[in-house]
Protein backbone atom coordinates (compact mmCIF):
# COMPACT_ATOMS: atom_id res chain seq x y z
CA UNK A 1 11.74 33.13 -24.97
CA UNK A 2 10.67 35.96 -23.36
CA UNK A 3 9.38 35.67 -19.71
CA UNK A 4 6.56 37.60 -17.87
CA UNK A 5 7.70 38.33 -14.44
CA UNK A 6 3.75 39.17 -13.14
CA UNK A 7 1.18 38.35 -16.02
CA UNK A 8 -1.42 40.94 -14.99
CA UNK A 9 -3.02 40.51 -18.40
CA UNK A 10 -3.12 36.75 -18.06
CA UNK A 11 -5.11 37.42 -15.06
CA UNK A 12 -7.77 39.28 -16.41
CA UNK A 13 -7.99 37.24 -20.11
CA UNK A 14 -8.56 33.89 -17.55
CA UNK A 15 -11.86 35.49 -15.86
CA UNK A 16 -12.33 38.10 -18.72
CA UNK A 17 -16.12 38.23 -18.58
CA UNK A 18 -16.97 37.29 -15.36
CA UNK A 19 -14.51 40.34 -14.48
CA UNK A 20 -16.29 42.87 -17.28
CA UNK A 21 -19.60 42.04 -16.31
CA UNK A 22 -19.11 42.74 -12.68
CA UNK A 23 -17.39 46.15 -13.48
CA UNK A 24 -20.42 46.81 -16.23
CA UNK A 25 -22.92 46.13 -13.23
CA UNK A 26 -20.95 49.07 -10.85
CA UNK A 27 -21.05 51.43 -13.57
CA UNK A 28 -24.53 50.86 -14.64
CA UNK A 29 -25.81 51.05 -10.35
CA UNK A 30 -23.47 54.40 -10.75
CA UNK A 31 -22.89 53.69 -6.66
CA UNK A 32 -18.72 54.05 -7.27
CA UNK A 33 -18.47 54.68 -3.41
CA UNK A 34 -19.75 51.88 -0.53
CA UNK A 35 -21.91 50.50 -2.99
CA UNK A 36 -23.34 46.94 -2.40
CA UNK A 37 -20.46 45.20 -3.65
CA UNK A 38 -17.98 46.67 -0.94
CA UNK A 39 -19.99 44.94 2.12
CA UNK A 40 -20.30 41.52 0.12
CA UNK A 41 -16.11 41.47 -0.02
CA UNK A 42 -16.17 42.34 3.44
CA UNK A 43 -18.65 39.14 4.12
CA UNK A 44 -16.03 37.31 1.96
CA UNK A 45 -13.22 37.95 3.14
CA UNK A 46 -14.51 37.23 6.53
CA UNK A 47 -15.80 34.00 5.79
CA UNK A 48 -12.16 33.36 3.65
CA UNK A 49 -9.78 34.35 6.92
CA UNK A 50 -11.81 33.15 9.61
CA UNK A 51 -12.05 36.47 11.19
CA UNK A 52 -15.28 37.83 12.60
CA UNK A 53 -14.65 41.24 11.07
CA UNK A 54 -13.24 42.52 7.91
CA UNK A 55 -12.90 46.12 6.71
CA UNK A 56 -11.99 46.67 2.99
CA UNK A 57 -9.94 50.23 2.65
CA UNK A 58 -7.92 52.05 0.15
CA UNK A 59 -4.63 50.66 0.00
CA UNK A 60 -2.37 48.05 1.90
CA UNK A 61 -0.82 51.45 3.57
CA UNK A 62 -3.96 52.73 4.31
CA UNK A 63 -4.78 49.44 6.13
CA UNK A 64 -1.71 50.07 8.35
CA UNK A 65 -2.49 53.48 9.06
CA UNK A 66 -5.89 53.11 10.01
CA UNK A 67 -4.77 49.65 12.72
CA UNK A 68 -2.63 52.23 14.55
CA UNK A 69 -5.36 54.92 14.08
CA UNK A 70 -7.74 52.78 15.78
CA UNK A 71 -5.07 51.67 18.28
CA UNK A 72 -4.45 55.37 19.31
CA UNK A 73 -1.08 55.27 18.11
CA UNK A 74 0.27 58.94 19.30
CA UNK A 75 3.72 60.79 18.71
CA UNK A 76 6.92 59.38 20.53
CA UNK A 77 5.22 55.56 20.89
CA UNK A 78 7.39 52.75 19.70
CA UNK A 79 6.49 49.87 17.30
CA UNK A 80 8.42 47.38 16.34
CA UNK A 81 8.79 45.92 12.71
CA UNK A 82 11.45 44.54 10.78
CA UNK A 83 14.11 46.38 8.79
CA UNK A 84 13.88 44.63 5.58
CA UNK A 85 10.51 45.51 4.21
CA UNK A 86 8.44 47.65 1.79
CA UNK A 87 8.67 51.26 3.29
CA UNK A 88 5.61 51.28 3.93
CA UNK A 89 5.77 48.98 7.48
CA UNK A 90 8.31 51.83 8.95
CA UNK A 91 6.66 54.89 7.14
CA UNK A 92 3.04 54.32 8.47
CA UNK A 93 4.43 53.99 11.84
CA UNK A 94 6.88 57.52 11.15
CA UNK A 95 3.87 59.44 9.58
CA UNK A 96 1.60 58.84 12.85
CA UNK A 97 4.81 60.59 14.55
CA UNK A 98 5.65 57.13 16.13
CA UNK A 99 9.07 55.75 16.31
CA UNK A 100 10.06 52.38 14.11
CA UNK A 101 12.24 50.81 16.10
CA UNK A 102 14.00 47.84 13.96
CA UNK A 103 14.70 43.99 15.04
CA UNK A 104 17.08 41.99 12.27
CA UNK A 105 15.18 38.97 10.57
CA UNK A 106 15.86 35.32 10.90
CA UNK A 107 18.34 34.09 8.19
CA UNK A 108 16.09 31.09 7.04
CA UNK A 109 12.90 32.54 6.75
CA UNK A 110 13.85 36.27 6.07
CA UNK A 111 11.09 37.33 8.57
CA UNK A 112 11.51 39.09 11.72
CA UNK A 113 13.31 37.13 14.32
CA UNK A 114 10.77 36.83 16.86
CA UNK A 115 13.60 35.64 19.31
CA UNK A 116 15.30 39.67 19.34
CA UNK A 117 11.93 41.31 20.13
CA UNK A 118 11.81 41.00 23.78
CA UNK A 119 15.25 43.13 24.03
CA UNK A 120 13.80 45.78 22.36
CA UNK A 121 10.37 46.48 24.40
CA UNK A 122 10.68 49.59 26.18
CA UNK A 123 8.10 51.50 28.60
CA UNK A 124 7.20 53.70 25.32
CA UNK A 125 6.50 50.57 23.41
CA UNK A 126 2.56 49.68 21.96
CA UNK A 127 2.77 47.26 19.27
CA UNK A 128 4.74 45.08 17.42
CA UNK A 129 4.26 44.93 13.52
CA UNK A 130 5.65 41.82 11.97
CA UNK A 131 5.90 41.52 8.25
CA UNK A 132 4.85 38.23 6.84
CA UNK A 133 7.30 38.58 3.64
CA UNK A 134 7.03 36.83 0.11
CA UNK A 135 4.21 35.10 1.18
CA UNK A 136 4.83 33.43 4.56
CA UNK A 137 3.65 34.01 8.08
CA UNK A 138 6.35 34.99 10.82
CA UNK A 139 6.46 33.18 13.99
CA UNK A 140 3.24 34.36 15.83
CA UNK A 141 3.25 32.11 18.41
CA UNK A 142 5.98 33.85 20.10
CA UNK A 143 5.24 37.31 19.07
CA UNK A 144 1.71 37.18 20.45
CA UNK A 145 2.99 35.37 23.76
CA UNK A 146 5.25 38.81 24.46
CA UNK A 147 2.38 41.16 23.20
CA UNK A 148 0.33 39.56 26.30
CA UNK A 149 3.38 39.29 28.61
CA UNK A 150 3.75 43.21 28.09
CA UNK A 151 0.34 44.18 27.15
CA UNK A 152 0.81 45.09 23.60
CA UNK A 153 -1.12 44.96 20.43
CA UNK A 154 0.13 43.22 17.60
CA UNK A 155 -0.36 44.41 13.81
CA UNK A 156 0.51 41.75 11.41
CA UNK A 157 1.17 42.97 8.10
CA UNK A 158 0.28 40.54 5.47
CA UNK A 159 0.41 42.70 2.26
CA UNK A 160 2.02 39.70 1.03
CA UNK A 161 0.81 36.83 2.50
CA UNK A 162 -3.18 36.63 2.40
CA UNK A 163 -4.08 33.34 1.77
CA UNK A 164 -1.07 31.53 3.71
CA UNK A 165 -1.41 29.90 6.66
CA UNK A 166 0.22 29.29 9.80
CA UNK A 167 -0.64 26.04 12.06
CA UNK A 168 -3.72 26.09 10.35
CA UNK A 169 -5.08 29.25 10.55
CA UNK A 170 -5.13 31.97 8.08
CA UNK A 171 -2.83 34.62 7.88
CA UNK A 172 -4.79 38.41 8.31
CA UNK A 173 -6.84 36.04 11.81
CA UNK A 174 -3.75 35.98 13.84
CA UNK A 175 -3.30 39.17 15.33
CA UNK A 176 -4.91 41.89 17.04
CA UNK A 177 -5.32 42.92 13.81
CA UNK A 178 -4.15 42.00 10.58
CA UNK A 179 -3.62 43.95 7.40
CA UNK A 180 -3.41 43.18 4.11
CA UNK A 181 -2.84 44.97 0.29
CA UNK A 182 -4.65 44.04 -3.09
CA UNK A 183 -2.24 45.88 -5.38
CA UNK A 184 -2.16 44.76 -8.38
CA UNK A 185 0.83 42.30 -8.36
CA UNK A 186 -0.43 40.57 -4.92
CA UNK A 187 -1.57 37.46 -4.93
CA UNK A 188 -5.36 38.80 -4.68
CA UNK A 189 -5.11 41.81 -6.60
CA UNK A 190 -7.47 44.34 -8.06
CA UNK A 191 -7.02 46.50 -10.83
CA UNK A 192 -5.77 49.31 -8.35
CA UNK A 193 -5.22 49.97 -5.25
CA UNK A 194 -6.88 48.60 -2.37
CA UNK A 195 -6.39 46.93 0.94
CA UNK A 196 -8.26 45.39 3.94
CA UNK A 197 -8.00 45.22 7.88
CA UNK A 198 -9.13 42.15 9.91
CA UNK A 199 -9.98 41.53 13.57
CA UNK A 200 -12.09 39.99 16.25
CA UNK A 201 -12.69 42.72 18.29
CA UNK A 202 -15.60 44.50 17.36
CA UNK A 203 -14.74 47.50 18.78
CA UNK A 204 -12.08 47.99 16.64
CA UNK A 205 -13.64 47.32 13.81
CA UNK A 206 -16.21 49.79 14.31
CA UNK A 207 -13.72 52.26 15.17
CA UNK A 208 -11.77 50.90 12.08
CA UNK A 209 -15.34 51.83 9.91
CA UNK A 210 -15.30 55.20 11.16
CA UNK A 211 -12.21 56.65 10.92
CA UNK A 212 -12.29 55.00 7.48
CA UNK A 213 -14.74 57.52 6.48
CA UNK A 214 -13.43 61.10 8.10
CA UNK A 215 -13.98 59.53 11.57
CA UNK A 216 -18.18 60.09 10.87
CA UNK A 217 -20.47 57.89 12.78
CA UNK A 218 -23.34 58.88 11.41
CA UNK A 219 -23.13 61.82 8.19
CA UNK A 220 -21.48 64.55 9.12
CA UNK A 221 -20.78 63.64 12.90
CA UNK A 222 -17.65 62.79 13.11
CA UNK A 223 -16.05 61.37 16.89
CA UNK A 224 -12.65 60.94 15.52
CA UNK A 225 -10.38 62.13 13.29
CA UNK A 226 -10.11 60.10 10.37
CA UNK A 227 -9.32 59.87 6.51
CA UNK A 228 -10.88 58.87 3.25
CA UNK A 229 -9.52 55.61 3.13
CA UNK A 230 -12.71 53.57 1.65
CA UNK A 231 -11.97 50.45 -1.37
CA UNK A 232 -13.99 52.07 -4.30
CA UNK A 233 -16.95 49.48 -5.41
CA UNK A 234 -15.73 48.89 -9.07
CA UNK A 235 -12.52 47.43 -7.00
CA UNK A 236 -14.70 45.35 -4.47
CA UNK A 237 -16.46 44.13 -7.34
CA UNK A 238 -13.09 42.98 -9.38
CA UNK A 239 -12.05 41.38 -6.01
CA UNK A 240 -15.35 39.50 -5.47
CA UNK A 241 -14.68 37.63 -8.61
CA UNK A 242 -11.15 36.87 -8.34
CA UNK A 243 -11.47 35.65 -5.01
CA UNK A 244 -14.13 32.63 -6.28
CA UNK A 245 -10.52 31.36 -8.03
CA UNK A 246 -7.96 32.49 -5.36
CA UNK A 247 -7.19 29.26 -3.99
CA UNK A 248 -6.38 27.53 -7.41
CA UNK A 249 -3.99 30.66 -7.88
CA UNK A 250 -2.51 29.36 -4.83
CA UNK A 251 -1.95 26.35 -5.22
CA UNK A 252 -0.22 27.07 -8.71
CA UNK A 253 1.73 29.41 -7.24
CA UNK A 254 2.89 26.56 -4.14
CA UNK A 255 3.84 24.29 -7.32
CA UNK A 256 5.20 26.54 -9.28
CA UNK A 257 7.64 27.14 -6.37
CA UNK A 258 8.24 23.54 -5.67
CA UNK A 259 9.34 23.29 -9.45
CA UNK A 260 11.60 26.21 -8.77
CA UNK A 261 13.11 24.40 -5.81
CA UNK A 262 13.93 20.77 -7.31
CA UNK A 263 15.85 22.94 -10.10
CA UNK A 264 17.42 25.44 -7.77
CA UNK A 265 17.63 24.28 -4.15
CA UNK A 266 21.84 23.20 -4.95
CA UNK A 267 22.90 25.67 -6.67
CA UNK A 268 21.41 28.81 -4.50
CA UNK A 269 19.50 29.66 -0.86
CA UNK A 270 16.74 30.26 -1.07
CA UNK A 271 14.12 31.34 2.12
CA UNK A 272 12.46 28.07 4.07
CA UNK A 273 8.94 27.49 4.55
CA UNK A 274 8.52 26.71 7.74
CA UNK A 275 6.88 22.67 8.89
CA UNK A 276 3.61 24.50 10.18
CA UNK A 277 3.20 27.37 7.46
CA UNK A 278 1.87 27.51 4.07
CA UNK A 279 2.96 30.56 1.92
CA UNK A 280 1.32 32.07 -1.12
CA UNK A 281 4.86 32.65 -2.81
CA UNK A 282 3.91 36.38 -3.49
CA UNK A 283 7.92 36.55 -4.60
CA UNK A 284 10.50 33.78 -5.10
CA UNK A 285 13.16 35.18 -4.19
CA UNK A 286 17.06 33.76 -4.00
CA UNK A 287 20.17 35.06 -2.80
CA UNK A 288 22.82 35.36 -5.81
CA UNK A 289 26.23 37.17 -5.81
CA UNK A 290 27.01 39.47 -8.06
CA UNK A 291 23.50 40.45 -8.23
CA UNK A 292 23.48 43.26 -11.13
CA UNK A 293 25.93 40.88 -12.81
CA UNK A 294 23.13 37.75 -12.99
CA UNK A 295 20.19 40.46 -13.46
CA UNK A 296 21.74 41.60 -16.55
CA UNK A 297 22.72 38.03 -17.90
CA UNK A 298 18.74 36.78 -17.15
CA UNK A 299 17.58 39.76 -19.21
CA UNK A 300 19.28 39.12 -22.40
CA UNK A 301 17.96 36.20 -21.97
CA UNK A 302 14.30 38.07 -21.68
CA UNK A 303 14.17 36.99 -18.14
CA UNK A 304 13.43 39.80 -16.15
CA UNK A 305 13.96 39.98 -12.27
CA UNK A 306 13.29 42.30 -9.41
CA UNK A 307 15.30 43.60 -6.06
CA UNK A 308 12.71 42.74 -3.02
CA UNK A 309 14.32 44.90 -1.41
CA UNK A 310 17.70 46.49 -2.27
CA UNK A 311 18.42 48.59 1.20
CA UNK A 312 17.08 48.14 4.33
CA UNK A 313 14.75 50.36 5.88
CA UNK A 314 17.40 51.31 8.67
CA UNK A 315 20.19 52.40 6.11
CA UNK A 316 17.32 54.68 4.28
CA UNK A 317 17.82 58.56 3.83
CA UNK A 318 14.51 59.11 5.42
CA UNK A 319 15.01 57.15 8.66
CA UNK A 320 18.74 58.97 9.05
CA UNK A 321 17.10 60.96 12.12
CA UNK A 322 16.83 56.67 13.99
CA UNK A 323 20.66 56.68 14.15
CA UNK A 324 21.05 53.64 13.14
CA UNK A 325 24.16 52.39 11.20
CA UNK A 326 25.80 49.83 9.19
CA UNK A 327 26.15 47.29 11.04
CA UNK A 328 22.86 47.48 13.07
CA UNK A 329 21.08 44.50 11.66
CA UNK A 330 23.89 42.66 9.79
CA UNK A 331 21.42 39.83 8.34
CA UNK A 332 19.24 41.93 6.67
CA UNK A 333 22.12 44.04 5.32
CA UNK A 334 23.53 41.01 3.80
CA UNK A 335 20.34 39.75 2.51
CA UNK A 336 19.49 42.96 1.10
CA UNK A 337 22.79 42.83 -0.96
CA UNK A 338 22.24 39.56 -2.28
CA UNK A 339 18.12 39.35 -2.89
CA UNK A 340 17.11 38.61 -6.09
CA UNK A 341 12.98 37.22 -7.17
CA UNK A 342 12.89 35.95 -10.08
CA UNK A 343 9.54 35.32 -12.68
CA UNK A 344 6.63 34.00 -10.02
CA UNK A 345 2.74 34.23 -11.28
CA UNK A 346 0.15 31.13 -11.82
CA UNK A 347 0.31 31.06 -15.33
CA UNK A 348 4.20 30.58 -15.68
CA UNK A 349 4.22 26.91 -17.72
CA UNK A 350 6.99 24.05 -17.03
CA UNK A 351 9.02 25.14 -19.99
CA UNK A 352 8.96 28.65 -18.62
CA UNK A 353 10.46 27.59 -15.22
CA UNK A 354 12.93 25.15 -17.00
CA UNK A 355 14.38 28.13 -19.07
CA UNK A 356 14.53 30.59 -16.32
CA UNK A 357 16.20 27.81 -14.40
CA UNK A 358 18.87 26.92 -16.63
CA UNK A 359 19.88 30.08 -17.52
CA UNK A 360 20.10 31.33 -14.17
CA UNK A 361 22.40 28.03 -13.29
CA UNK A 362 25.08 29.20 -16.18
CA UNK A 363 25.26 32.72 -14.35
CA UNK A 364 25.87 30.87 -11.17
């Protein structure tokens, strides 16, 4: 048997025409940038997250970049985020000439412990940036409670979690503003890059709009400066249709991952959904010895696997001039050795997850 760890084509086959006649109708209009389709996703995805604003963008990075753009982010302000993450949580915050500045994550949930943040708010601090990893929220509550407390704005990145929930409410509407990715192996993802910001504050959204497009508020007057950061309109378009299906993909996904559990739960850890979250599962990812050991075992066996994430941002070449050390964050350093997601999509089928299963319990 041979496994696919994604099934990006499955994706497309399932809404095939739907999906081609939507990308026919952008080509034919020829309006590839902002056309019509761009501000119906917006409307969408407001209606989707609850949130009384939603700005569609270029990428999941760009989304981040943009937040702390429109939060007036400067050189030498401090954000916190967690250490084990894509790069691109710390790397926004570096490019903007801000300093990351690194809490460890909670050892059940594998999200930022929101219980270490208060001991690292300084005078030079502006925002905290939690990740909402593999699909579940981090614990907001107590995150947003010390953004008041100390005046600070909040930046949730949910590259990975759009769609979840947390006590209710959807994950991207639970923040000063939230931010989100639609790369192709997300959850919601279009057929290349693109991302999304949401907020309540209208302000910053139309701030948001602007420096999306050079900083222009009307053409060619520009009030800040910006970047070409705009979601092209043959990607709006893809996402329009997928999204009429997104909650189905969900809730395949949320079984898909119970199956996973009733087969796995003994032999290996694996993260824990929280009593008041939902996640979308965008990984399912355990914690293995021998990691490379297992990985090569599951691929004979055509299984393949993937390392979300291998090092931790504070032990990366590029964040050497932090000073951090081994040592620093000792949870994330151990989880990063032992991380390992295996096959997670909506079209994997019960004999699919009973293979992988089994022959991940003989490398055990």
């Amino acid at each position: 048997m041979k496994i696919d760890f994604a099934n990006l084509t499955k994706a497309y086959l399932e809404n095939r025409k739907a999906i081609d006649r939507a990308m026919s109708n952008v080509v034919s209009s020829s309006r590839f940038i902002m056309g019509e389709e761009v501000q119906e996703l917006e409307k969408q995805l407001q209606q989707y997250t609850g949130s009384k604003h939603a700005i569609t963008c270029a990428s999941g990075t760009d989304a981040l970049i943009l937040a702390m753009m429109a939060l007036d982010i400067k050189p030498g302000d401090e954000i916190i985020t967690s250490p084990f993450t894509f790069i691109a949580s710390a790397e926004t915050i570096a490019f903007l000439g801000a300093i990351p500045v690194f809490v460890d994550i909670d050892e059940a949930t594998y999200n930022i412990d929101a219980n270490q943040i208060e001991g690292k708010i300084t005078k030079k601090t502006k925002a905290i940036m939690p990740v909402s990893l593999y699909g579940q929220v981090a614990n907001m509550d107590t995150i947003n409670n010390l953004a008041e407390k100390y005046d600070l704005a909040v930046i949730e990145d949910a590259a990975q979690s759009f769609g979840a929930t947390y006590k209710g409410k959807k994950s991207c509407n639970l923040s000063t503003i939230g931010c989100t990715s639609f790369f192709p192996a997300k959850p919601l993802g279009c057929f290349g890059d693109g991302g999304a910001l949401f907020t309540d504050n209208k302000a910053l959204s139309d701030k948001i709009k602007s420096i999306r497009v050079h900083g222009q508020t009307q053409r060619y007057i520009h009030k800040y400066i910006g970047i070409g950061g705009r979601l092209d309109t043959l990607q709006a378009a893809i996402l329009i249709e997928k999204l009429k299906h997104y909650d189905k993909d969900v809730k395949r996904r949320q079984i898909i991952a119970k199956k996973y559990d009733e087969y796995l739960t003994e032999y290996t850890t694996i993260p824990i959904i929280e009593e008041h979250n939902t996640s979308v599962w965008a990984q399912y990812s355990i914690r293995v010895k021998d990691r490379n050991n297992v990985q090569e075992k599951l691929k004979e066996k055509g299984i393949p696997t993937a390392v979300h994430y291998p090092r931790p941002l504070h032990l990366q070449e590029c964040f050497e001039y932090l000073g951090y050390k081994t040592g620093d964050f000792p949870i994330a350093e151990s989880v990063s050795d032992e991380i390992m997601s295996l096959p997670m999509n909506p079209y994997l089928t019960a004999e699919e997850i009973n293979y992988i299963a089994e022959e991940l319990k003989k490398t055990l």
